[in-house]
N, C-alpha and C. Protein backbone atom coordinates (compact mmCIF):
# COMPACT_ATOMS: atom_id res chain seq x y z
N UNK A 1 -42.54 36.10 118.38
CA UNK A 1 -43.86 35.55 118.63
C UNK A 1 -44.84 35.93 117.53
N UNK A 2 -44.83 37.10 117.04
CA UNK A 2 -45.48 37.50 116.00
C UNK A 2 -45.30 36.91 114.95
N UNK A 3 -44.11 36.71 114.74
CA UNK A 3 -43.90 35.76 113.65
C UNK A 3 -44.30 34.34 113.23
N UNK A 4 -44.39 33.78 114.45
CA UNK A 4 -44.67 32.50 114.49
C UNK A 4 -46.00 32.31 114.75
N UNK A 5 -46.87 33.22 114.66
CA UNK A 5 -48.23 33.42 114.58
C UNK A 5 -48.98 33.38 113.25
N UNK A 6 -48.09 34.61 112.73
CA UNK A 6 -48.17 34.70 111.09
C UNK A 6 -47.67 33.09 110.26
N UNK A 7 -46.84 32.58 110.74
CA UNK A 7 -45.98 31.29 109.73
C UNK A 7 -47.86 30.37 110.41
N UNK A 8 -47.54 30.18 111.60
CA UNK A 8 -48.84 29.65 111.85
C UNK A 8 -50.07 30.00 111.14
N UNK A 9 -50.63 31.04 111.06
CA UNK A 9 -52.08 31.12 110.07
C UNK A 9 -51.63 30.91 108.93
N UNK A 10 -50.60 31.20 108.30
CA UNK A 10 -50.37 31.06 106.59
C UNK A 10 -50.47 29.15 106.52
N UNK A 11 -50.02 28.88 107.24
CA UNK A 11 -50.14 27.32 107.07
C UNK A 11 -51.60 26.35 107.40
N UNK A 12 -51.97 27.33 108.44
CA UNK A 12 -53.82 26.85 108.46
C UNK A 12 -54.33 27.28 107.14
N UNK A 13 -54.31 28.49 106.95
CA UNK A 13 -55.12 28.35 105.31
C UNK A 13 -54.50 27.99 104.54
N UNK A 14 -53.50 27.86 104.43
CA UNK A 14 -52.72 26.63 103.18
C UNK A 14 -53.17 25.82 102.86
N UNK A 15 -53.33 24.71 104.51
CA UNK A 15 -54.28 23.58 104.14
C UNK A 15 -55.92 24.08 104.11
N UNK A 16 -56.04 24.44 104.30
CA UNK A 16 -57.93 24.65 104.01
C UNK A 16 -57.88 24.98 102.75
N UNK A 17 -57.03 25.35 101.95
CA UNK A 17 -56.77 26.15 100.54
C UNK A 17 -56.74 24.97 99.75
N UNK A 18 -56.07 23.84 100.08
CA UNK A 18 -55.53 22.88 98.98
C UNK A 18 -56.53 21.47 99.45
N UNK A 19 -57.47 21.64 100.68
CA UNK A 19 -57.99 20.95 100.76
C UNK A 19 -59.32 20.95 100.47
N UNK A 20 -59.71 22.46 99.78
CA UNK A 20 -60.72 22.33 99.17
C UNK A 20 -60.57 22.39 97.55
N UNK A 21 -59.83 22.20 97.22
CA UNK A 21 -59.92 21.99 95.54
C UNK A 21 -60.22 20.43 95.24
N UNK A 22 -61.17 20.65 94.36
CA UNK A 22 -61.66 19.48 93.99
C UNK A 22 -60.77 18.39 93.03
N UNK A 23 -60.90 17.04 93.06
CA UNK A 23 -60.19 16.17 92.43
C UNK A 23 -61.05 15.70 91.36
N UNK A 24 -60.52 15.99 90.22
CA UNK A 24 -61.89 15.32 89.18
C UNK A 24 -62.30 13.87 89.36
N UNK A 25 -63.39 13.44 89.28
CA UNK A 25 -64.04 12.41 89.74
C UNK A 25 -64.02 11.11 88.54
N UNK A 26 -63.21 10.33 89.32
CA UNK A 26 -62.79 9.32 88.46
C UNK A 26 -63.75 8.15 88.13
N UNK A 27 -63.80 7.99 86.48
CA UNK A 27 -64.40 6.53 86.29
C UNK A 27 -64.96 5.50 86.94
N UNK A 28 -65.95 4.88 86.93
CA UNK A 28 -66.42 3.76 87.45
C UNK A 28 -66.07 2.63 86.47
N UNK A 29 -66.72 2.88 85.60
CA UNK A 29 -66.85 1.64 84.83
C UNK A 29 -65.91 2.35 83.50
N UNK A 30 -66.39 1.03 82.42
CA UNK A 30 -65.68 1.41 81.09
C UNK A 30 -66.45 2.61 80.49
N UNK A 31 -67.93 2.24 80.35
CA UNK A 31 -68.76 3.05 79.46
C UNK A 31 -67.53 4.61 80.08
N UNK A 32 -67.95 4.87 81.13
CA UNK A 32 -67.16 6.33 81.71
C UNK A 32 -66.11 6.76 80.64
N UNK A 33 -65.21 5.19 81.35
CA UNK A 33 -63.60 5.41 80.38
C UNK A 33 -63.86 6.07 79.32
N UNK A 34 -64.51 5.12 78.41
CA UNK A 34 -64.39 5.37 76.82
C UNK A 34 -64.57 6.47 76.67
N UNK A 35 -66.17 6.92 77.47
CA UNK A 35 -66.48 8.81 77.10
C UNK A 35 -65.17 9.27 77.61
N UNK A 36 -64.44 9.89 78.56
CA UNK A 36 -63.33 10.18 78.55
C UNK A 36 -62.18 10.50 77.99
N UNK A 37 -61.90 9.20 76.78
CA UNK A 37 -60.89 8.93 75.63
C UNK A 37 -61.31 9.35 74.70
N UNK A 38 -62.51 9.33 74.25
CA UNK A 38 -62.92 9.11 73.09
C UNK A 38 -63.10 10.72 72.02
N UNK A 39 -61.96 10.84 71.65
CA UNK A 39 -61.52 12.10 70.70
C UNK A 39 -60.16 12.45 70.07
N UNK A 40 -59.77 13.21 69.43
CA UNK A 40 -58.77 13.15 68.98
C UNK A 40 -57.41 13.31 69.91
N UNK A 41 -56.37 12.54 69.26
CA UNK A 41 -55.44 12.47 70.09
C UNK A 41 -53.91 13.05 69.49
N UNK A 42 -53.04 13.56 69.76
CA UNK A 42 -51.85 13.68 69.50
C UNK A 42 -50.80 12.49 70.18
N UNK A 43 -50.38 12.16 68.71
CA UNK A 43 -49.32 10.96 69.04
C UNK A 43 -47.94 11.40 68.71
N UNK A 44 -46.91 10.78 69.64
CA UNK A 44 -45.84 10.67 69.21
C UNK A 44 -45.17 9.26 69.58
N UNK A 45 -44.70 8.36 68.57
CA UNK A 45 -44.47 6.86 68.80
C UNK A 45 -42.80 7.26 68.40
N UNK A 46 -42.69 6.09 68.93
CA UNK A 46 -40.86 5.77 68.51
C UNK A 46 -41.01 3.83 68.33
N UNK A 47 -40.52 3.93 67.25
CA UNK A 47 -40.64 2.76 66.20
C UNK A 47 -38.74 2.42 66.14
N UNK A 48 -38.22 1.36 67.00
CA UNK A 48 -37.05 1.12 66.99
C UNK A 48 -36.30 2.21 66.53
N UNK A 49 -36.60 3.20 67.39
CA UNK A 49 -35.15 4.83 66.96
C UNK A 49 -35.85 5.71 65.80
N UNK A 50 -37.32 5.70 65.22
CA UNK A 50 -37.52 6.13 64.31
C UNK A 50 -38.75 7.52 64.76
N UNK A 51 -38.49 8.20 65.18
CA UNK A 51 -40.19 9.14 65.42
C UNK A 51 -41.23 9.14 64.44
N UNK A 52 -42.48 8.86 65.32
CA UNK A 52 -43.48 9.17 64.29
C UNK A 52 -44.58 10.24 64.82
N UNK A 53 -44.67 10.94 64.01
CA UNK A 53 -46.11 12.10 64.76
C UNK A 53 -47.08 12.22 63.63
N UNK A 54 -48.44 11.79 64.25
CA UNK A 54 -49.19 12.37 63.94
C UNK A 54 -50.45 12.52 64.77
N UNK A 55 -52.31 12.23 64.08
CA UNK A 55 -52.77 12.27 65.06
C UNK A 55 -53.67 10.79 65.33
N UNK A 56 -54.65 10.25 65.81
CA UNK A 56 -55.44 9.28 66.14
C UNK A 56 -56.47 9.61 66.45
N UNK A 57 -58.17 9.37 66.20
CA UNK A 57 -59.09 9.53 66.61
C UNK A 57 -59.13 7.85 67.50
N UNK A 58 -59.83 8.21 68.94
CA UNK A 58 -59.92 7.00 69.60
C UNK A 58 -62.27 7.13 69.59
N UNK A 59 -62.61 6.07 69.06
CA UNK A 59 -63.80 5.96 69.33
C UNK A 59 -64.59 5.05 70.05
N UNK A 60 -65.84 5.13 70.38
CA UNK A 60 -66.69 3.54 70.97
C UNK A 60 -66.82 2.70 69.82
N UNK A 61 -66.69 1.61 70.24
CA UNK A 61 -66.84 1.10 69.31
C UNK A 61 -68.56 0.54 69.41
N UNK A 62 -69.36 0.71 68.02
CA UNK A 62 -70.32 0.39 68.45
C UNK A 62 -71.04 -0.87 68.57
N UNK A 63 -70.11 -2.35 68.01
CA UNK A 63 -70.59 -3.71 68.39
C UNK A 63 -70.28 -4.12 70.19
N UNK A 64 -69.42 -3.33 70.69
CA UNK A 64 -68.67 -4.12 72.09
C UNK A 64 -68.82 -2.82 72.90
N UNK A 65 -68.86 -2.81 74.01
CA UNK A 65 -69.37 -1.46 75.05
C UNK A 65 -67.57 -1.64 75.91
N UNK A 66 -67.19 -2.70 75.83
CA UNK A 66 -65.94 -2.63 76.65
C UNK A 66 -64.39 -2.29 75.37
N UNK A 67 -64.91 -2.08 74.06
CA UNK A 67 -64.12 -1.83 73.38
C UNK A 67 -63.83 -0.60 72.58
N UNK A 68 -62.78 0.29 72.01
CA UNK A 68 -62.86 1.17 71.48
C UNK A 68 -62.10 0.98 69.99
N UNK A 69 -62.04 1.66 69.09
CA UNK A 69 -61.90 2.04 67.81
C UNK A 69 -60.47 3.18 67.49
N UNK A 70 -59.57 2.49 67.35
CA UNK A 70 -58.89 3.75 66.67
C UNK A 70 -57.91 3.60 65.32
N UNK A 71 -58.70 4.89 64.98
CA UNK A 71 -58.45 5.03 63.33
C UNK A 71 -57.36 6.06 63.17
N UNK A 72 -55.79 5.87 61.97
CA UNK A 72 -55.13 6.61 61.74
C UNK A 72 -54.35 5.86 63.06
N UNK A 73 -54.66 4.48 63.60
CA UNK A 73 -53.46 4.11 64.46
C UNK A 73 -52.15 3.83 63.39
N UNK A 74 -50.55 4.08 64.39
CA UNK A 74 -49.95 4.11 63.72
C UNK A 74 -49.74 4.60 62.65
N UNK A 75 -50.61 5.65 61.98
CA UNK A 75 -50.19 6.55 60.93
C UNK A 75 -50.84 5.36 59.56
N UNK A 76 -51.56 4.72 59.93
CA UNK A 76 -52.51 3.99 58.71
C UNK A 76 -53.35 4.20 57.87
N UNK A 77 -53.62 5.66 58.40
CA UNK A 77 -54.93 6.01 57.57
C UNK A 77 -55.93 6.09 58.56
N UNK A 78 -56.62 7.25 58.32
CA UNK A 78 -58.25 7.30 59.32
C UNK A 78 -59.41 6.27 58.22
N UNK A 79 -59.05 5.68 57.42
CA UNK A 79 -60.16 4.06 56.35
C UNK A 79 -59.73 2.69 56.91
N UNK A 80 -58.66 2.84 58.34
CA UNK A 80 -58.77 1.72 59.39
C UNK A 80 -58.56 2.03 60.71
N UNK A 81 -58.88 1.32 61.20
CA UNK A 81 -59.47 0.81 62.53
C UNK A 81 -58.51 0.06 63.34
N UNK A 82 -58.01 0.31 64.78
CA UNK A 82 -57.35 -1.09 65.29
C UNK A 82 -58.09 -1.18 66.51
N UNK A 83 -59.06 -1.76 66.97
CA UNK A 83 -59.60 -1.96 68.13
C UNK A 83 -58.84 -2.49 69.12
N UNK A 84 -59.17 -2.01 70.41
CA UNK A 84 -58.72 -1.54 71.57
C UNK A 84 -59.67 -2.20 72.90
N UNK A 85 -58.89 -3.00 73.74
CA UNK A 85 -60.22 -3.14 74.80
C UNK A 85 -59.65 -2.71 76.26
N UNK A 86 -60.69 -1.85 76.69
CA UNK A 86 -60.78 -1.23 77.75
C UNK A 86 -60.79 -1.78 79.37
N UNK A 87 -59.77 -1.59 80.16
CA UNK A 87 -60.15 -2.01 81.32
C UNK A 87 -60.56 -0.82 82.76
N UNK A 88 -61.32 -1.39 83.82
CA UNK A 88 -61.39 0.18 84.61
C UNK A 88 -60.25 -0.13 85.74
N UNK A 89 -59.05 -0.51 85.27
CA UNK A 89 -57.80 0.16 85.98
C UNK A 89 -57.64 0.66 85.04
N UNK A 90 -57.71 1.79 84.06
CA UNK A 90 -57.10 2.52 83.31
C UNK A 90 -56.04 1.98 82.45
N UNK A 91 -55.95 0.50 82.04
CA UNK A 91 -55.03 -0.15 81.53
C UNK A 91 -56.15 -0.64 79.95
N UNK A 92 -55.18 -0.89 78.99
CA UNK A 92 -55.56 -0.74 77.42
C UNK A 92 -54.90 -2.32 76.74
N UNK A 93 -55.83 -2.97 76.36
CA UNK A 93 -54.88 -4.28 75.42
C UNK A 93 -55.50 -4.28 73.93
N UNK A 94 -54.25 -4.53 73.31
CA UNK A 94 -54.03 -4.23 72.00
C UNK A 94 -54.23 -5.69 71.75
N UNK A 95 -55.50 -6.65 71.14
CA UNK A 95 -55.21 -7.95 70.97
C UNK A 95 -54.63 -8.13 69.38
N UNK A 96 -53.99 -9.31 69.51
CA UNK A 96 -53.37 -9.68 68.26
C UNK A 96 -54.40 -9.27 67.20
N UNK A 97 -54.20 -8.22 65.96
CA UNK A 97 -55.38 -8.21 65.27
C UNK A 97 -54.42 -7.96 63.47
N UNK A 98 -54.53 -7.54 62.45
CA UNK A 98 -53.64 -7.60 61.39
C UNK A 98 -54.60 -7.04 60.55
N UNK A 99 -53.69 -5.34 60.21
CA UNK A 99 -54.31 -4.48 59.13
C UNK A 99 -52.64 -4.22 58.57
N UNK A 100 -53.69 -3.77 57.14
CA UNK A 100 -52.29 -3.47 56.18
C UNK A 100 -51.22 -4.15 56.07
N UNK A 101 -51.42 -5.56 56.00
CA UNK A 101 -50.46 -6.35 56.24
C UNK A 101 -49.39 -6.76 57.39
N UNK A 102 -49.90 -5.50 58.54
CA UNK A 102 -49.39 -5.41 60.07
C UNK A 102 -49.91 -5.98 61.18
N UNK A 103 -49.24 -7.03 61.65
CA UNK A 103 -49.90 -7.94 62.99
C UNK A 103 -49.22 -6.72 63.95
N UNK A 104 -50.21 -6.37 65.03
CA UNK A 104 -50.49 -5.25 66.01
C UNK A 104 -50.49 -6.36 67.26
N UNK A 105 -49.80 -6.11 68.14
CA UNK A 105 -50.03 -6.40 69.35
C UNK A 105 -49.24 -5.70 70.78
N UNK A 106 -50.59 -5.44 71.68
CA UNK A 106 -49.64 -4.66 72.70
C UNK A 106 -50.47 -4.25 74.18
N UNK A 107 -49.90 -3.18 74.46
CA UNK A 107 -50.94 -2.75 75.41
C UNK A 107 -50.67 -1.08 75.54
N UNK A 108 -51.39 -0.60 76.64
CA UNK A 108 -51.34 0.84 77.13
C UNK A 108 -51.75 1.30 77.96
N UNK A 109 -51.78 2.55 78.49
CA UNK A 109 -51.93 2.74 80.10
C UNK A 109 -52.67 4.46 80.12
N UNK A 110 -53.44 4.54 80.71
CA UNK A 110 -54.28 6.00 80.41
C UNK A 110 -53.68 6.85 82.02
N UNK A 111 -53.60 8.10 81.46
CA UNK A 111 -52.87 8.63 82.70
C UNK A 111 -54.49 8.95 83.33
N UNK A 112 -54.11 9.76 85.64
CA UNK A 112 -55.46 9.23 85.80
C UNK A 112 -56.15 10.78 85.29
N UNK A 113 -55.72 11.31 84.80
CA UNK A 113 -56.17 12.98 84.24
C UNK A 113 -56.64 12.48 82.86
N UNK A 114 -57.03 11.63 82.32
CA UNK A 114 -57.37 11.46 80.58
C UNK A 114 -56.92 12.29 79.76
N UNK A 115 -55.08 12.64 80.20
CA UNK A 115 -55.12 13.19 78.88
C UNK A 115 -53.64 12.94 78.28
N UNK A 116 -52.94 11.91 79.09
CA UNK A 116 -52.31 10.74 78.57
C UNK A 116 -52.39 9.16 78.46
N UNK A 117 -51.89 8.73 77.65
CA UNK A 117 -51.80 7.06 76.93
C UNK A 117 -50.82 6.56 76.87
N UNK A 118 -49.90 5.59 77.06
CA UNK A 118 -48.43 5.45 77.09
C UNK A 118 -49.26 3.77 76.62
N UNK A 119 -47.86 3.46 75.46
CA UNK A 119 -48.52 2.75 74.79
C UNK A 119 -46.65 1.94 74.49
N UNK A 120 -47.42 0.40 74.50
CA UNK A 120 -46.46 0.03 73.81
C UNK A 120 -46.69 -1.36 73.42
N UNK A 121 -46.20 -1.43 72.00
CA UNK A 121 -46.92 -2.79 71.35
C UNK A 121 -45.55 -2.73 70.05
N UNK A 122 -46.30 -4.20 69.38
CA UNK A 122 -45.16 -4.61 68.54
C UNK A 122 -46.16 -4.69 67.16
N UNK A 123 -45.15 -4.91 65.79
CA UNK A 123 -45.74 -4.53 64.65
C UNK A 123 -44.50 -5.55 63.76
N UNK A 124 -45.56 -6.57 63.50
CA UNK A 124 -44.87 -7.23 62.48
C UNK A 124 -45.08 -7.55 61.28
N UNK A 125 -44.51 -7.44 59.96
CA UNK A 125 -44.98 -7.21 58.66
C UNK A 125 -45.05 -8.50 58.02
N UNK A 126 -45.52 -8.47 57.35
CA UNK A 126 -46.12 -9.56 56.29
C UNK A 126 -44.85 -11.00 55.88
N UNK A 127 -43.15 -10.34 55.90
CA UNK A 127 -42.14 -11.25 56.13
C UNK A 127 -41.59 -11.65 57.84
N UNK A 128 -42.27 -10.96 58.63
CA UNK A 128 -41.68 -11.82 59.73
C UNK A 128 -41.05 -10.73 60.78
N UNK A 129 -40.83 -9.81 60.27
CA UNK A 129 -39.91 -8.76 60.67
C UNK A 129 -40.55 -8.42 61.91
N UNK A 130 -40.18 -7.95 63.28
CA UNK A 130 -40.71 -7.13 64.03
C UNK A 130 -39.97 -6.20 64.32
N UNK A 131 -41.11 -5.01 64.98
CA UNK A 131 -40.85 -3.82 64.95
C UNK A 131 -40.94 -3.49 66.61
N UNK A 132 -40.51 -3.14 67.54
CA UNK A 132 -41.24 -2.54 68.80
C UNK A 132 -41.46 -1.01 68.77
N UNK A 133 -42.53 -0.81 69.53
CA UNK A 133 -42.93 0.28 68.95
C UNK A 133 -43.61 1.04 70.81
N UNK A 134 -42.76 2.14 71.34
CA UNK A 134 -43.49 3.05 72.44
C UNK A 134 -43.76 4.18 71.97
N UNK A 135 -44.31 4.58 72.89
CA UNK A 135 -45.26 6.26 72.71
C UNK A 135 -46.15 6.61 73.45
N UNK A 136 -46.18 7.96 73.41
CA UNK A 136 -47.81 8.61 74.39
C UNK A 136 -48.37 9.34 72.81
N UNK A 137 -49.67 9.03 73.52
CA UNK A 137 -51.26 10.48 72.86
C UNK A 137 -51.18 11.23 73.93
N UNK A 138 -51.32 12.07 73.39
CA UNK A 138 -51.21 13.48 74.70
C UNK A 138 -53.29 14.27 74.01
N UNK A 139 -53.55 14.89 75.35
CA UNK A 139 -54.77 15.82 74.71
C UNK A 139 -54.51 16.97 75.96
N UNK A 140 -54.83 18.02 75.00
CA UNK A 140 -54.60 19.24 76.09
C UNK A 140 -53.37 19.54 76.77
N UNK A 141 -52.05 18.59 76.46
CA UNK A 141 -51.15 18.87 77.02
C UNK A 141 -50.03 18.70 76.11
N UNK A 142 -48.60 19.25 75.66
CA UNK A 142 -47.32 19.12 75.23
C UNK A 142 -47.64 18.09 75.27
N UNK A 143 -46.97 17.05 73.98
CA UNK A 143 -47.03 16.06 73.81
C UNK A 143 -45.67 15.64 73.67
């Protein structure tokens, strides 16, 4: 009986324990999103069997409030840009856009903690070739 007294209270404050920790308070809108994303990121892509690591700054972009900026996508250089538009399901589209001779198209998915991106889009070069291309940005966490 004692025992089952003790299993009993350990399990009342268990739940009072886990039911008061707070859940970080999720996004409304985009403006939110973007503040959220918007910093450096650790990437790791896989390019048909090939790894690539490095890093990505994701920014606002400042003509479009529902769009963001990221420079050093794909390992291009932080002197371009591949814009990004934001939705508030936490979902990311890559519209058809063409730097460095690379047509970009795709999408991505923001984990609901902001501090993953799972991404996957295609990359086709100047002869025709395509590339598929997945990956996460990780922040604050093993990437």
């Amino acid at each position: 009986m004692k025992r089952l007294k003790l299993i009993t209270a350990f399990l009342v404050y268990s739940l009072l324990f886990i039911s008061c920790i707070d859940e970080p308070a999720q996004p409304q809108n985009t403006s939110q999103i973007i503040t959220e994303i918007s910093r450096e990121w650790t990437c790791k892509m896989d390019e048909d069997g090939f790894n690539v690591d490095f890093n990505a700054v994701i920014s606002p972009d400042p003509t479009d409030d529902i769009k963001v900026l990221i420079s050093n996508f794909h390992k291009m250089g932080t002197d371009l840009s591949v814009y990004v538009i934001v939705h508030t399901d936490l979902t990311l589209d890559i519209p058809e856009q063409t730097k460095n001779n690379q047509t970009f198209k795709g999408s991505g998915m923001i984990s609901d903690d902001y501090t993953e991106i799972t991404w996957s889009y295609t990359i086709e070069d100047d002869n025709g070739d395509v590339s598929q291309v997945t990956g996460k940005y990780s922040y604050g966490v093993s990437a």
